[in-house]
C-alpha atoms as a PDB file:
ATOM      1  CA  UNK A   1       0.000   0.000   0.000  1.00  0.00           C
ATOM      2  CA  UNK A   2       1.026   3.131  -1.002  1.00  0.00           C
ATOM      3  CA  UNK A   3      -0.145   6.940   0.516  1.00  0.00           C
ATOM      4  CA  UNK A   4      -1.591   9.668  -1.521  1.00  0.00           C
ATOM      5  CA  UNK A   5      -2.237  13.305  -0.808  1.00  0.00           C
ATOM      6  CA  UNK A   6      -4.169  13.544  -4.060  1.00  0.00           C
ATOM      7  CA  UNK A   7      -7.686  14.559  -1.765  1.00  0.00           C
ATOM      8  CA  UNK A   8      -5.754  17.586   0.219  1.00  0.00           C
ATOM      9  CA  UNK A   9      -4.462  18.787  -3.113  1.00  0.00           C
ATOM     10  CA  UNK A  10      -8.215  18.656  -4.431  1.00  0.00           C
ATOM     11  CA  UNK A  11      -9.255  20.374  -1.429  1.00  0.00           C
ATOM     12  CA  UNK A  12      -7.114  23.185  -1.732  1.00  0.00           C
ATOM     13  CA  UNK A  13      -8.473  23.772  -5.056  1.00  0.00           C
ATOM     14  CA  UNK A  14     -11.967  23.321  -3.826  1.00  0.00           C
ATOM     15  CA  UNK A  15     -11.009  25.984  -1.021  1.00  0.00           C
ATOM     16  CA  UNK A  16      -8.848  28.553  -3.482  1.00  0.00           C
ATOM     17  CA  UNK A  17      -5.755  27.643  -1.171  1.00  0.00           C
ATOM     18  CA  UNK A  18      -2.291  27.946  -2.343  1.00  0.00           C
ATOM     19  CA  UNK A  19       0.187  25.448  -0.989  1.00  0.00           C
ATOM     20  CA  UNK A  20       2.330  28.449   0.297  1.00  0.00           C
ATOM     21  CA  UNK A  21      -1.052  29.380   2.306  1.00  0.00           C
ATOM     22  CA  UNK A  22      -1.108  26.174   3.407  1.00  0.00           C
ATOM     23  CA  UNK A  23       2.444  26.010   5.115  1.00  0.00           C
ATOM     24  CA  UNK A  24       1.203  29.594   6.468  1.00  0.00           C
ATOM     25  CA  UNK A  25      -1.785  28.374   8.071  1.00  0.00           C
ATOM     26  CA  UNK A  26      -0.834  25.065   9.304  1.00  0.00           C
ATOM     27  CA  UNK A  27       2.683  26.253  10.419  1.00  0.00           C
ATOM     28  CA  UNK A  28       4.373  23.140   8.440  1.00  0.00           C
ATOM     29  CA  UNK A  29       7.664  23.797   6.825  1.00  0.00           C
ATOM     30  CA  UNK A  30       8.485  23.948   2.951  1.00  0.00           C
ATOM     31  CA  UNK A  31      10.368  20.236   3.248  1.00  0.00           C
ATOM     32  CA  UNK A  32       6.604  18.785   4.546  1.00  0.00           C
ATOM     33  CA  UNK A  33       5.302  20.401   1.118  1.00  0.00           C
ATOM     34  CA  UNK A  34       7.671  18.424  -0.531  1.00  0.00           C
ATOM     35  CA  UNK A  35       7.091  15.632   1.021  1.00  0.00           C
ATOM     36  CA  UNK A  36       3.593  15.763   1.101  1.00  0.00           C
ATOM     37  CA  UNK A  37       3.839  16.596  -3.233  1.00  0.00           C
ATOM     38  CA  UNK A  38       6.301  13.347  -3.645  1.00  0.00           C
ATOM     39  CA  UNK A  39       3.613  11.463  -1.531  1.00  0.00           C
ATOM     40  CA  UNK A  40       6.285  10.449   1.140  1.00  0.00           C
ATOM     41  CA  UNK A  41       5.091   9.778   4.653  1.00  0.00           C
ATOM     42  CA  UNK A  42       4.681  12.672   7.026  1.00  0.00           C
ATOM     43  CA  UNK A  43       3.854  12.679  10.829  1.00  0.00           C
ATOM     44  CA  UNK A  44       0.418  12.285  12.149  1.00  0.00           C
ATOM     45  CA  UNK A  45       1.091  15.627  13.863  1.00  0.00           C
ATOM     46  CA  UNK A  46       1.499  17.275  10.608  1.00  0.00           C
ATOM     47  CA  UNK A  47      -1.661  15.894   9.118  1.00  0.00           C
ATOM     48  CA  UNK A  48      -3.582  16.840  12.261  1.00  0.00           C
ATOM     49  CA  UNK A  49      -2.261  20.555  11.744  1.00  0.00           C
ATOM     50  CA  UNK A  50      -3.125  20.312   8.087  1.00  0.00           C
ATOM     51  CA  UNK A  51      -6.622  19.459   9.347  1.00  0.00           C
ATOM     52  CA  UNK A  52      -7.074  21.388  11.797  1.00  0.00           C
ATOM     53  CA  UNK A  53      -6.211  24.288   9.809  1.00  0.00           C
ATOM     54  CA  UNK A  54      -8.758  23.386   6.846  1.00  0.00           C
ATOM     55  CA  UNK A  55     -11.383  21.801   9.752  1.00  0.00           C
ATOM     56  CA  UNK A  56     -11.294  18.714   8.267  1.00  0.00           C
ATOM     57  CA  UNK A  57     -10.952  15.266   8.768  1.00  0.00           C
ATOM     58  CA  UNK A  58      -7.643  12.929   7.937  1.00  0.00           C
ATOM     59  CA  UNK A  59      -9.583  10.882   5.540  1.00  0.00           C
ATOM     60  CA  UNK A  60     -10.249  14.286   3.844  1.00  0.00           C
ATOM     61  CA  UNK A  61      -6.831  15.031   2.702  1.00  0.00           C
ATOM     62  CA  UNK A  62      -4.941  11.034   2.659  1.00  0.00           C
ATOM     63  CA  UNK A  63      -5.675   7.970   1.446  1.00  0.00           C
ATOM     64  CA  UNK A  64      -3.882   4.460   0.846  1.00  0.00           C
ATOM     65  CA  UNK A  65      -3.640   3.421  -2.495  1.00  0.00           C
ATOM     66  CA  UNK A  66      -2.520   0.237  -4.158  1.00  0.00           C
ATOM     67  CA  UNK A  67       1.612   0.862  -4.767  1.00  0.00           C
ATOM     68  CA  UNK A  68       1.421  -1.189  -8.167  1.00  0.00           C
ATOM     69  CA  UNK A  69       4.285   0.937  -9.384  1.00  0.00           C
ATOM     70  CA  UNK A  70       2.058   3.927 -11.108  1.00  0.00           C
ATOM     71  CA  UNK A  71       0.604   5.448  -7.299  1.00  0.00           C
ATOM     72  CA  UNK A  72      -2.502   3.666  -7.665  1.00  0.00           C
ATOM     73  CA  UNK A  73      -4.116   4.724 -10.961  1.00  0.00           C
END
C-alpha cells in the first residue's frame, strides 16, 4: 500500500488555497510540502495541523492506495 495526498491537493483547489497558504496556516515547513507533493510519509502531527487548519478530517486530505508501481491509478 502506497499513501496519496491527491484529496488535500483537491481540497485546496476546492477551497482557493495555495500550498504556500497552506504552510502559512498550518505552520508546516516547505520540506513537509515536498514531502507531502512526492507522496512520502509525514507525521500524524502534521496531518492533524493540516486538518485542523482546513477543519477537516484525515480521511479528507490522505488515502492508501494500491503501490502497483504507477501510485494507484
Amino acid at each position: 500500500m502506497a499513501i496519496s495526498y491527491n484529496k488535500l491537493w483537491k481540497l485546496l483547489i476546492d477551497k482557493n488555497i495555495k500550498k504556500t497558504d497552506l504552510r502559512k496556516i498550518a505552520g508546516v515547513s516547505t520540506n513537509v510540502i515536498a514531502k507531502l507533493g512526492k507522496n512520502d510519509p509525514v507525521s500524524m502531527e502534521t496531518l492533524v495541523k493540516i486538518c485542523t487548519a482546513l477543519k477537516c478530517d484525515i480521511a479528507d486530505i490522505v488515502e492508501m492506495t494500491s503501490d502497483a508501481g504507477n501510485g494507484g491509478k
